[in-house]
Protein backbone atom coordinates (compact mmCIF):
# COMPACT_ATOMS: atom_id res chain seq x y z
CA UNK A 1 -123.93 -27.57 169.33
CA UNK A 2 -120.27 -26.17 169.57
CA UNK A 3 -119.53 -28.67 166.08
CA UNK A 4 -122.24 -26.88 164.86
CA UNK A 5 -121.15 -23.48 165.44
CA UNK A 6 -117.42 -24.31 164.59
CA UNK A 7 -118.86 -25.43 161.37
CA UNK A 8 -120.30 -22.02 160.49
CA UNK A 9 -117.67 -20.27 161.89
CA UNK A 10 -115.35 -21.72 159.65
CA UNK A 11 -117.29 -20.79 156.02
CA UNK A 12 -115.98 -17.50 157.25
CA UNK A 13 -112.74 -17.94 157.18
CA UNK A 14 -111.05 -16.26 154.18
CA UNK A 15 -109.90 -18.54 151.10
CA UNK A 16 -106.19 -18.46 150.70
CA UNK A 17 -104.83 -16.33 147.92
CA UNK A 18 -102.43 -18.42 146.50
CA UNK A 19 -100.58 -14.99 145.46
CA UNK A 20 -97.00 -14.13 146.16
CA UNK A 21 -96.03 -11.13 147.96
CA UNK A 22 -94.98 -9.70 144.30
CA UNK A 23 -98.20 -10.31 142.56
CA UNK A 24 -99.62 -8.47 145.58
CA UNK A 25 -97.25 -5.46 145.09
CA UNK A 26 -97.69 -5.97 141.11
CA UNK A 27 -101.55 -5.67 141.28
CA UNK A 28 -101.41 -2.38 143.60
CA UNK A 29 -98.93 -0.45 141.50
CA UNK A 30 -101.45 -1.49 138.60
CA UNK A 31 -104.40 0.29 140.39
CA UNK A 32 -102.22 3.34 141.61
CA UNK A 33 -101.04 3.56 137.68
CA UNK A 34 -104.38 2.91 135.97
CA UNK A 35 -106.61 5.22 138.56
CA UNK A 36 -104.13 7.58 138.64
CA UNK A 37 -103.62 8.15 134.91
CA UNK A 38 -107.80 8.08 134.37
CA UNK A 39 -108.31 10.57 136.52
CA UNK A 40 -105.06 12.79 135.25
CA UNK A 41 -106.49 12.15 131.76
CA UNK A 42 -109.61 12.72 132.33
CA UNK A 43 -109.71 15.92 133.99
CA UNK A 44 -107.31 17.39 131.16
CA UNK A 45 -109.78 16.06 128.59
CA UNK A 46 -112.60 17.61 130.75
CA UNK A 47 -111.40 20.27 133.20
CA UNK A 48 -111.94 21.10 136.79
CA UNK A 49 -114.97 22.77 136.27
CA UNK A 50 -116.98 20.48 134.27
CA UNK A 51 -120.08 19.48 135.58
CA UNK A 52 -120.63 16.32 136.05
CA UNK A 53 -117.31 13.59 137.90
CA UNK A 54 -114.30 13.30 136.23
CA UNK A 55 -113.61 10.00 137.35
CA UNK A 56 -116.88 7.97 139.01
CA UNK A 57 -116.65 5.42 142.02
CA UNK A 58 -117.25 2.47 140.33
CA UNK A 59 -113.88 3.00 138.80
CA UNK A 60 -112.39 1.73 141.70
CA UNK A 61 -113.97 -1.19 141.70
CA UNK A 62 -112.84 -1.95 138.19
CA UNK A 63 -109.61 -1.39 139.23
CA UNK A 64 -110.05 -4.04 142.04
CA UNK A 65 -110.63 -6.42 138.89
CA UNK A 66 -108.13 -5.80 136.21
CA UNK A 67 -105.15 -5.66 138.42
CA UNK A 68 -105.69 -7.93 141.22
CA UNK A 69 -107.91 -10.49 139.43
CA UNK A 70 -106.68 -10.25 135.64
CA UNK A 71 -107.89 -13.77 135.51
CA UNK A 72 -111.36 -13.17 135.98
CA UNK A 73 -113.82 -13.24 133.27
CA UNK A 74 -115.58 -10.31 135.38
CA UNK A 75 -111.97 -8.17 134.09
CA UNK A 76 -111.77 -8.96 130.31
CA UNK A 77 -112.09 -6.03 128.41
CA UNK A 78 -115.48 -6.54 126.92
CA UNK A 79 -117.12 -7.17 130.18
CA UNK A 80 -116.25 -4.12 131.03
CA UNK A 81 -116.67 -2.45 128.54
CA UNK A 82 -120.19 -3.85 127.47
CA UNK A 83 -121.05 -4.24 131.27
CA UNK A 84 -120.33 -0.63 132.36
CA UNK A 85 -122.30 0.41 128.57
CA UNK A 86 -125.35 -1.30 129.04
CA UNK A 87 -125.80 -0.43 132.69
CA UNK A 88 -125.08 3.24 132.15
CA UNK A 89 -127.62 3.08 129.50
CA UNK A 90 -130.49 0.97 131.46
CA UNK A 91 -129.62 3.64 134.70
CA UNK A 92 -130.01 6.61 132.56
CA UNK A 93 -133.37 5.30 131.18
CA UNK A 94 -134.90 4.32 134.42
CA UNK A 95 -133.91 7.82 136.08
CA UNK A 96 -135.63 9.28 133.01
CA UNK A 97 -138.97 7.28 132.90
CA UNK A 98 -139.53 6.02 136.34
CA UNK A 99 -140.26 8.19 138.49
CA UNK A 100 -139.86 6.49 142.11
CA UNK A 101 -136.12 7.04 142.89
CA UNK A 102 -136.12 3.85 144.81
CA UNK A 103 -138.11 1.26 142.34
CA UNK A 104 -135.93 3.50 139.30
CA UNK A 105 -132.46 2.06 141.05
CA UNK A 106 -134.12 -1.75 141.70
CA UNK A 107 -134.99 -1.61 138.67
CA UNK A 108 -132.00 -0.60 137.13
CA UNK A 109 -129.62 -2.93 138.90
CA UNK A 110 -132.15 -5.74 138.25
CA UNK A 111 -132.31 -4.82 134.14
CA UNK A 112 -128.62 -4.40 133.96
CA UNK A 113 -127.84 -7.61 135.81
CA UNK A 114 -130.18 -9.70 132.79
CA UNK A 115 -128.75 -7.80 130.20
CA UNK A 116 -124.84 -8.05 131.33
CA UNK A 117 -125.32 -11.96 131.71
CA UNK A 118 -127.53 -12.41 128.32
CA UNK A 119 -124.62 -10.38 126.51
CA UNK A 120 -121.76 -12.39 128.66
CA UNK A 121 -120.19 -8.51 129.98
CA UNK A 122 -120.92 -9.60 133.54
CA UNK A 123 -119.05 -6.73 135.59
CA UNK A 124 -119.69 -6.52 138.86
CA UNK A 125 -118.55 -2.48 139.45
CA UNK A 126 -121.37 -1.79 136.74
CA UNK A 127 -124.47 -2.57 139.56
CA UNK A 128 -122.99 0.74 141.06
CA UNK A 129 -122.84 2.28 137.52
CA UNK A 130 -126.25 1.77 137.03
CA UNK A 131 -127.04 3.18 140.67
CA UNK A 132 -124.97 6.22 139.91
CA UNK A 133 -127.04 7.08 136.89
CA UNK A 134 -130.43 6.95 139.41
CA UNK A 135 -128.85 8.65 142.30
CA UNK A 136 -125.82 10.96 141.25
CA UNK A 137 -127.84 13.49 141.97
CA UNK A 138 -129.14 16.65 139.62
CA UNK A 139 -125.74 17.03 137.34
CA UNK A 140 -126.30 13.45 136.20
CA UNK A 141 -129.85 13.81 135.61
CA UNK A 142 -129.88 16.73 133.38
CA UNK A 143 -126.80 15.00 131.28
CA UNK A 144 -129.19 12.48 130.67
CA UNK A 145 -127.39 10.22 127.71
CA UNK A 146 -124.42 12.16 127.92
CA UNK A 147 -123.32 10.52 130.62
CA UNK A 148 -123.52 7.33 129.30
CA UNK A 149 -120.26 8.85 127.26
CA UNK A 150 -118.82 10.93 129.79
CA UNK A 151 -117.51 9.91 132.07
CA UNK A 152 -118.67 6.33 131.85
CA UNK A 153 -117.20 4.96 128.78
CA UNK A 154 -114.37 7.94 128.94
CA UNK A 155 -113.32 6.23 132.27
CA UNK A 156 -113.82 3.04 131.16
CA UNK A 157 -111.73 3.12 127.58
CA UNK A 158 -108.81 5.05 129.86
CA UNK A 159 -108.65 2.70 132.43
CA UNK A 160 -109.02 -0.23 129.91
CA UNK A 161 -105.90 1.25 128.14
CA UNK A 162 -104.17 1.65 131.32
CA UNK A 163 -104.55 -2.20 132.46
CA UNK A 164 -103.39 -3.50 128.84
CA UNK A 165 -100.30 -1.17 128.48
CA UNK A 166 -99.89 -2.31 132.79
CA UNK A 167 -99.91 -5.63 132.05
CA UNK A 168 -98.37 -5.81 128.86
CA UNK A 169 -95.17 -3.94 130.68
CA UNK A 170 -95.21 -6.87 133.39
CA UNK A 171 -95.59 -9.54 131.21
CA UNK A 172 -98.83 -10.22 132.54
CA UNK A 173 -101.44 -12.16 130.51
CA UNK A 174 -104.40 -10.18 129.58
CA UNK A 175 -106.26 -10.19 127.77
CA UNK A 176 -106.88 -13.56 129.75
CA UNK A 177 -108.19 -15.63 126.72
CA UNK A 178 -107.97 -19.03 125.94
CA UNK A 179 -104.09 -20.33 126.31
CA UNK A 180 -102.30 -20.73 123.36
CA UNK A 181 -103.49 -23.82 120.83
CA UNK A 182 -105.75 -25.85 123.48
CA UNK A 183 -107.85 -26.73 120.48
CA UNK A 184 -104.64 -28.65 118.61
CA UNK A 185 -103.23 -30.35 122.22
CA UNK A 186 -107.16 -31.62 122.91
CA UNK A 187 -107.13 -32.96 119.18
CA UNK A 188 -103.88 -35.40 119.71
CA UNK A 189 -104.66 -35.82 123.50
CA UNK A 190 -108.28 -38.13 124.04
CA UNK A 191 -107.40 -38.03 127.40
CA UNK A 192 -107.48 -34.21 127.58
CA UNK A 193 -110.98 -34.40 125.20
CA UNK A 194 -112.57 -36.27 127.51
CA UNK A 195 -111.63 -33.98 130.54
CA UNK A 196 -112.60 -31.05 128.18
CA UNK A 197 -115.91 -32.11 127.82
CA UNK A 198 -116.29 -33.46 131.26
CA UNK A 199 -115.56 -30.17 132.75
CA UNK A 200 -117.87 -28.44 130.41
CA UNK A 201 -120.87 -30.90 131.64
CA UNK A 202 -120.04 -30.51 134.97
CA UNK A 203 -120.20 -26.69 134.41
CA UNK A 204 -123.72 -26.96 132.92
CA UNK A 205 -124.85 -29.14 136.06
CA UNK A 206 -123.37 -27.04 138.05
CA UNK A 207 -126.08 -23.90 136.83
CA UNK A 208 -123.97 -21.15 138.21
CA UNK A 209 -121.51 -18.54 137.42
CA UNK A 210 -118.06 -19.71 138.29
CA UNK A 211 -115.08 -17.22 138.47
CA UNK A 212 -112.53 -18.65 136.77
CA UNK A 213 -112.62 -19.09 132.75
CA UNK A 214 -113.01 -22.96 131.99
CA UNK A 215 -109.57 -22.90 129.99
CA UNK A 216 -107.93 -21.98 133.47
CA UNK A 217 -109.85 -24.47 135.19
CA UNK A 218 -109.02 -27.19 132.82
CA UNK A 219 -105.69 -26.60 132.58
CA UNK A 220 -105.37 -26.22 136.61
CA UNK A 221 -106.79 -29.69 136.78
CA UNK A 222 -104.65 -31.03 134.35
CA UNK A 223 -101.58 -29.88 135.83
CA UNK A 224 -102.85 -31.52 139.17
CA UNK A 225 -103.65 -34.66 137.99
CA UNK A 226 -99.67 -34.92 136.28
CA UNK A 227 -98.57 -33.61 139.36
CA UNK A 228 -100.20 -36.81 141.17
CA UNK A 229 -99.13 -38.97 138.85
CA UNK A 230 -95.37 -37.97 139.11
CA UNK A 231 -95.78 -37.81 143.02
CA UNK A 232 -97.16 -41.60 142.65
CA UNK A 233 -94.44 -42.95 140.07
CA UNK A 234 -91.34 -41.55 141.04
């Protein structure tokens, strides 16, 4: 019994970062830069007394993502982008042609959930966009598509902006694509193929969405397999 409940009680122990005190410093500044300069931009696009938020809550959240997880497929530019598009759009639809409140945001999580994953923009922040356009209240109602421009893609294009001039500033990768010529090192390397296309099987066994983009993965488990082998032939 005790096992039992040590067992649980440690699948709640938090996963170690892995992140030095710097990229910890790095990825704050990023947020206090890129929230900072939406919201300045945005409210001298806009001014204090429009109507509707300068700068909306799930912001924040996308902050969380492009500076402290830059690595993340849920971070790269199209998903959110796309992600924060499509859910504005399936929010503002369901607040105009359902009307229960609470089966209009269900049902607008639920629809923008499919639609991020079927168009690969899976961003997490954009659940809450999609509640925002159900729930903001009457200013966000009567905008009705308009918001779906502003401030949703406003904020999101600024903030976007912000994390690539960020990043590019501290030499940060991101865009996080694919690293440079895997393609050419897997096409003199068999060794490397066959991982390649292990890793991609294992994925599709696997049935579920995975943090990390398979290029990083591969390349994480490459380095630890060398790393082995010079540990075991010195």
């Amino acid at each position: 019994m005790i096992r039992t409940l040590q067992n649980a009680l440690q699948r709640w122990r938090p996963a170690p970062l892995h992140l030095s005190p710097r990229e910890c410093l790095r990825a704050a500044a990023g947020a206090l830069f890129g929230i900072g300069v939406t919201a300045a931009l945005c409210t001298w696009a806009l001014g204090l007394s429009a109507d509707l938020p300068l700068l909306i809550a799930p912001m924040g959240a996308s902050a969380v993502l492009l500076f402290a997880a830059p690595a993340s497929p849920l971070a790269q530019p199209w998903a959110l982008l796309g992600g924060n598009l499509v859910a504005s759009l399936v929010g503002v639809t369901c607040a105009m042609w359902v009307g229960n409140e609470i089966i209009a945001a269900a049902l607008a999580v639920s629809v923008a959930i499919g639609l991020m994953l079927a168009l690969r923009c899976l961003h997490p922040p954009s659940g809450a966009v999609a509640l925002t356009a159900v729930l903001g209240g009457p200013a966000i109602h009567a905008a009705g598509y308009g918001f779906v421009l502003d401030p949703v893609l406003l904020n999101s294009v600024v903030l976007l902006v912000c994390a690539l001039v960020f990043h590019g500033f501290s030499r940060h990768r991101y865009p996080h694509g694919p690293a440079p010529s895997p393609v050419a090192a897997r096409a003199v390397s068999p060794a490397s193929q066959h991982l390649h296309e292990a890793l991609q099987a294992v994925l599709d066994e696997r049935d579920e969405f995975i943090d990390v983009e398979p290029d990083d993965l591969e390349a994480i488990v490459s380095a630890t397999l060398a790393r082995l082998n010079s540990e075991a032939c010195p």
